[in-house]
Protein backbone atom coordinates (compact mmCIF):
# COMPACT_ATOMS: atom_id res chain seq x y z
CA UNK A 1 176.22 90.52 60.58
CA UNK A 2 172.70 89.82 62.65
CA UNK A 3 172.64 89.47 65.83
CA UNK A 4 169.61 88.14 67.63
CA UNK A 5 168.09 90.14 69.84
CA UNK A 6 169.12 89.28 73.40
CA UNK A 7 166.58 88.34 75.90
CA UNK A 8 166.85 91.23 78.37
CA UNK A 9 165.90 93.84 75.31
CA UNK A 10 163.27 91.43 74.37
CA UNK A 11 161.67 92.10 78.05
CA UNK A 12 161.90 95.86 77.56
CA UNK A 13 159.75 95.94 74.62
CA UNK A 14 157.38 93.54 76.10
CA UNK A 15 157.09 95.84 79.53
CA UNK A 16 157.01 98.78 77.45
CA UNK A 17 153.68 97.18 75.33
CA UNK A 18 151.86 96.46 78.33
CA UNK A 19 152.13 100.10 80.00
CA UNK A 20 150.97 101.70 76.17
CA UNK A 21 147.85 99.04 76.44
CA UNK A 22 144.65 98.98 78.85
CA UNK A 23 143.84 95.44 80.79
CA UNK A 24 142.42 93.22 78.31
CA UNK A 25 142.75 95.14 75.24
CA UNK A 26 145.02 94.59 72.45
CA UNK A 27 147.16 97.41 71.09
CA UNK A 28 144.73 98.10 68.00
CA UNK A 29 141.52 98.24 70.68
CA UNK A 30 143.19 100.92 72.87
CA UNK A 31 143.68 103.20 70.15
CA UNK A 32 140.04 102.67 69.32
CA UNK A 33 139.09 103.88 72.71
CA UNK A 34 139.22 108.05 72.04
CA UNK A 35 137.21 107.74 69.27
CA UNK A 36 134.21 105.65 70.81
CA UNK A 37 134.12 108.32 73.95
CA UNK A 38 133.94 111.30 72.33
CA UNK A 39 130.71 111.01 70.63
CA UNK A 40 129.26 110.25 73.67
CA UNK A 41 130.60 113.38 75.48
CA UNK A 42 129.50 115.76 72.25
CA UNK A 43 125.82 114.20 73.23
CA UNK A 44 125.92 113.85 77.21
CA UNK A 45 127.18 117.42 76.64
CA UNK A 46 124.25 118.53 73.90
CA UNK A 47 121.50 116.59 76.64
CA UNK A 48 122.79 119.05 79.41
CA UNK A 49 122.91 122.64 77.35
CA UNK A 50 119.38 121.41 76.24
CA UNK A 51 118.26 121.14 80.03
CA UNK A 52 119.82 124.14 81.06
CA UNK A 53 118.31 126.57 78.11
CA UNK A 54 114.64 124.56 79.11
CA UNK A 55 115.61 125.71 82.83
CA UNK A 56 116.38 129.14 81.86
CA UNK A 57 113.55 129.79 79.40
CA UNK A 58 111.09 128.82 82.33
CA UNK A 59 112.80 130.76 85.20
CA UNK A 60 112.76 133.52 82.26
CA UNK A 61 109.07 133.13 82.10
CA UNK A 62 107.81 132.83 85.04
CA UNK A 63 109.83 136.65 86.16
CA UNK A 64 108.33 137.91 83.38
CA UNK A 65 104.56 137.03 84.54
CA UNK A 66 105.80 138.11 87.84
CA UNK A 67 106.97 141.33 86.76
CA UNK A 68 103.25 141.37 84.65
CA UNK A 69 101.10 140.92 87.52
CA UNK A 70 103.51 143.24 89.65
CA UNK A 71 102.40 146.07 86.77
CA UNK A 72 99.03 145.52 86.86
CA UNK A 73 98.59 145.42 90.57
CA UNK A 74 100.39 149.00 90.62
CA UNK A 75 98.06 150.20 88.19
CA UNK A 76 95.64 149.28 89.71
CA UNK A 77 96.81 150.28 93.56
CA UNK A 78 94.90 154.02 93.87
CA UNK A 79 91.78 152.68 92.18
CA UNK A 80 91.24 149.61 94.33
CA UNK A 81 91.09 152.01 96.95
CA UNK A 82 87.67 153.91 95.77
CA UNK A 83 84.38 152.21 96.77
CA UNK A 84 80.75 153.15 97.22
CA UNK A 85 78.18 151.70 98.86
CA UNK A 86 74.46 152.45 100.02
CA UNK A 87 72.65 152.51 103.20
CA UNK A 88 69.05 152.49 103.56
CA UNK A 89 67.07 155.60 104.37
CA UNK A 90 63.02 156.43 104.95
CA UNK A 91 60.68 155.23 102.33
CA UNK A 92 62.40 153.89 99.13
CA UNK A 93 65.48 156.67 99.02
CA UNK A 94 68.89 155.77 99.81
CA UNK A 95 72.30 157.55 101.34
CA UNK A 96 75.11 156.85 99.13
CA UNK A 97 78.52 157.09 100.08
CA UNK A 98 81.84 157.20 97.97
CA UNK A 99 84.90 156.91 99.83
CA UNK A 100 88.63 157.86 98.76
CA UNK A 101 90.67 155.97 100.85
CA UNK A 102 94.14 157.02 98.78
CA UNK A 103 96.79 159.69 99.15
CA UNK A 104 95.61 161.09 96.08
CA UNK A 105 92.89 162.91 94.67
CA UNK A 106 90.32 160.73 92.00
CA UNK A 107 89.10 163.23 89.48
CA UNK A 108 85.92 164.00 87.35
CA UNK A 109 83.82 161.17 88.96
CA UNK A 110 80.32 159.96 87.84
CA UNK A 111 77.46 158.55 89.45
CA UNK A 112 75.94 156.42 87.51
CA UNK A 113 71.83 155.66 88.71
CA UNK A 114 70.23 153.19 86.55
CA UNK A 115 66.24 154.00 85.62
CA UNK A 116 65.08 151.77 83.38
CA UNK A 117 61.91 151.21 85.83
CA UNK A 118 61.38 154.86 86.43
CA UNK A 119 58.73 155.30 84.32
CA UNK A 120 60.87 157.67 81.63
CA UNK A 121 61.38 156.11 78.51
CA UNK A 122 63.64 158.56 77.58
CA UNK A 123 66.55 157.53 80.00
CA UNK A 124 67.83 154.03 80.77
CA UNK A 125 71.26 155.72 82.83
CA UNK A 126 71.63 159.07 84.12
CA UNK A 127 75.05 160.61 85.71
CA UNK A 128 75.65 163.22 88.11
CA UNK A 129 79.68 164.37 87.86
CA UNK A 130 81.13 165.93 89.84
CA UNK A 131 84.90 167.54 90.00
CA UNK A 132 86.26 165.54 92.41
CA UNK A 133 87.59 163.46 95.63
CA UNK A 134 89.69 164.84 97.76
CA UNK A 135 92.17 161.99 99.32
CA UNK A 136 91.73 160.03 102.32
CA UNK A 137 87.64 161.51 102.00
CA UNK A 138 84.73 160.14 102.08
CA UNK A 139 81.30 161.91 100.26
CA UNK A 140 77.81 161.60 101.99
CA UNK A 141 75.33 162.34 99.36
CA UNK A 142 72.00 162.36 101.40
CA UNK A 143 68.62 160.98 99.90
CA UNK A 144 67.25 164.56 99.41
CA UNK A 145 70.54 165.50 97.43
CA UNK A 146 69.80 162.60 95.19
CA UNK A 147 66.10 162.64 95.07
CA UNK A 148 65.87 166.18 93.92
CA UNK A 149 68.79 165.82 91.21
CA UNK A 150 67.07 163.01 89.61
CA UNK A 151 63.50 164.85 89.66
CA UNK A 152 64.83 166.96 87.43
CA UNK A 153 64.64 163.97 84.53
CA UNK A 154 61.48 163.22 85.96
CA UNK A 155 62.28 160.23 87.84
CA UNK A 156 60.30 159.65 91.18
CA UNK A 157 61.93 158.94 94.26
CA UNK A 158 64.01 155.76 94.66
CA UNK A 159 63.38 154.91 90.61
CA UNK A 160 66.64 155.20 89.84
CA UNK A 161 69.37 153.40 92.50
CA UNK A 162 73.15 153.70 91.92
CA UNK A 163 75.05 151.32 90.32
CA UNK A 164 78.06 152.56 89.51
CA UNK A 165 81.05 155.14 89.93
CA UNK A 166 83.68 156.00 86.84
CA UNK A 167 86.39 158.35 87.99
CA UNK A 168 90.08 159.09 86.86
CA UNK A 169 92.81 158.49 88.84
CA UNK A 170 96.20 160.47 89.63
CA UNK A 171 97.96 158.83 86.03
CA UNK A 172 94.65 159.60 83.86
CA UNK A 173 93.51 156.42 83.57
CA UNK A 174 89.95 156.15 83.69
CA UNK A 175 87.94 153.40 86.07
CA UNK A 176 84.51 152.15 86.55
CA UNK A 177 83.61 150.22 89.54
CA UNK A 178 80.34 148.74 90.10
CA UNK A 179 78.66 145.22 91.47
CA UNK A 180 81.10 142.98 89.02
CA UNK A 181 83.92 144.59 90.19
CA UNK A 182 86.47 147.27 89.16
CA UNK A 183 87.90 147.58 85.85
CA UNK A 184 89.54 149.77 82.99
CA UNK A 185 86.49 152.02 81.39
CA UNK A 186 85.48 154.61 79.11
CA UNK A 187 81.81 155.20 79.53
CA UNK A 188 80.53 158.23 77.27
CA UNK A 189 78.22 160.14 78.99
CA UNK A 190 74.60 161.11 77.75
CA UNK A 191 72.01 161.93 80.27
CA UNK A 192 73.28 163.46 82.94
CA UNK A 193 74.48 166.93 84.04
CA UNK A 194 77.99 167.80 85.65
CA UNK A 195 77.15 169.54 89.23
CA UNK A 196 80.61 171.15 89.47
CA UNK A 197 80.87 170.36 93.46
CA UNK A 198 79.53 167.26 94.51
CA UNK A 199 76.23 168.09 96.52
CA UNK A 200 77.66 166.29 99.50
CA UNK A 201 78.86 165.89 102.79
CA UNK A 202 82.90 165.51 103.21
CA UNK A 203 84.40 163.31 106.03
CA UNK A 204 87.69 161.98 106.38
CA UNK A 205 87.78 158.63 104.84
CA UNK A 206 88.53 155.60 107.55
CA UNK A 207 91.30 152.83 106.83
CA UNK A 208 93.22 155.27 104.85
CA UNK A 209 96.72 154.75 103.76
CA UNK A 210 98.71 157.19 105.13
């Protein structure tokens, strides 16, 4: 035999309804709810790896030019340290001096004198190596000690200034500084002679890195 259902169970099942179901939502809607929020997680959460890998390929980047430049300036740290310049002497002659200013020797150095005014069509450059420069040194080549090297191509007295060194330094690398700068070079040479021993005055270099 039925019995109808009594009023108190009847409130049960109602009070049990409304705690399964959000405000304002019917039972059908609420179970809609998980699958409307997760696609937007899977993308919120696809936005955010994509920032982060952008963020870490940049910060990747930019310690890898750091590290570059870091290099380079190393390589670069004993032969920034060699210079030459001139100073005037009487009539059209010239001291030069090339200065060492590292802790370690430069070896089988060049000065390079350009002559393309000297009168001798035969040489546009000619070199005068040399073994080497001590560290922390400085060399005082006097204008007699370049005058009479270059007379022996002919050239007269001041035809033929300096304008460049090339040298090696302590790793083998081979440089060439001059007006534009310093930079990676390998300069063959062809008129020139190798003196052995520069023909030079040595004094310690100033400003040197000790």
């Amino acid at each position: 035999m039925h019995r109808a259902t009594s009023r108190t169970v009847r409130a049960r099942r109602l009070s049990s309804l409304r705690r399964r179901t959000p405000a304002g939502a019917t039972p059908r809607q609420a179970r809609s709810l998980g699958h409307d929020v997760a696609p937007w997680a899977a993308a919120l959460s696809a936005v955010a790896a994509a920032i982060g890998l952008f963020f870490s390929a940049t910060v990747a980047s930019s310690s890898v030019d750091a590290t570059r430049k870091q290099l380079e300036r190393d390589r670069r740290q004993q032969a920034g340290r060699v210079s030459y310049w001139t100073e005037d002497a009487s009539g059209m002659s010239e001291t030069v001096i090339v200065a060492n200013r590292s802790l370690d020797p430069v070896t089988r150095v060049d000065l390079w004198f350009y002559a393309p005014d000297a009168g001798v069509d035969k040489y546009e450059w000619v070199f005068m190596g040399f073994d080497a420069i001590p560290p922390c040194t400085r060399l005082i080549f006097s204008p007699r000690a370049i005058d009479d090297f270059l007379k022996g191509y002919g050239i007269a007295q001041g035809g033929a200034p300096i304008r460049a060194v090339q040298f090696f330094d302590s790793d083998g690398q081979q440089w060439l500084r001059d007006p534009d700068g310093l930079r990676a070079a390998e300069n063959e040479r062809k008129d020139g002679e190798d003196v052995g021993v520069a023909p030079a005055r040595q004094e310690p270099a100033e400003h040197c890195d000790k």
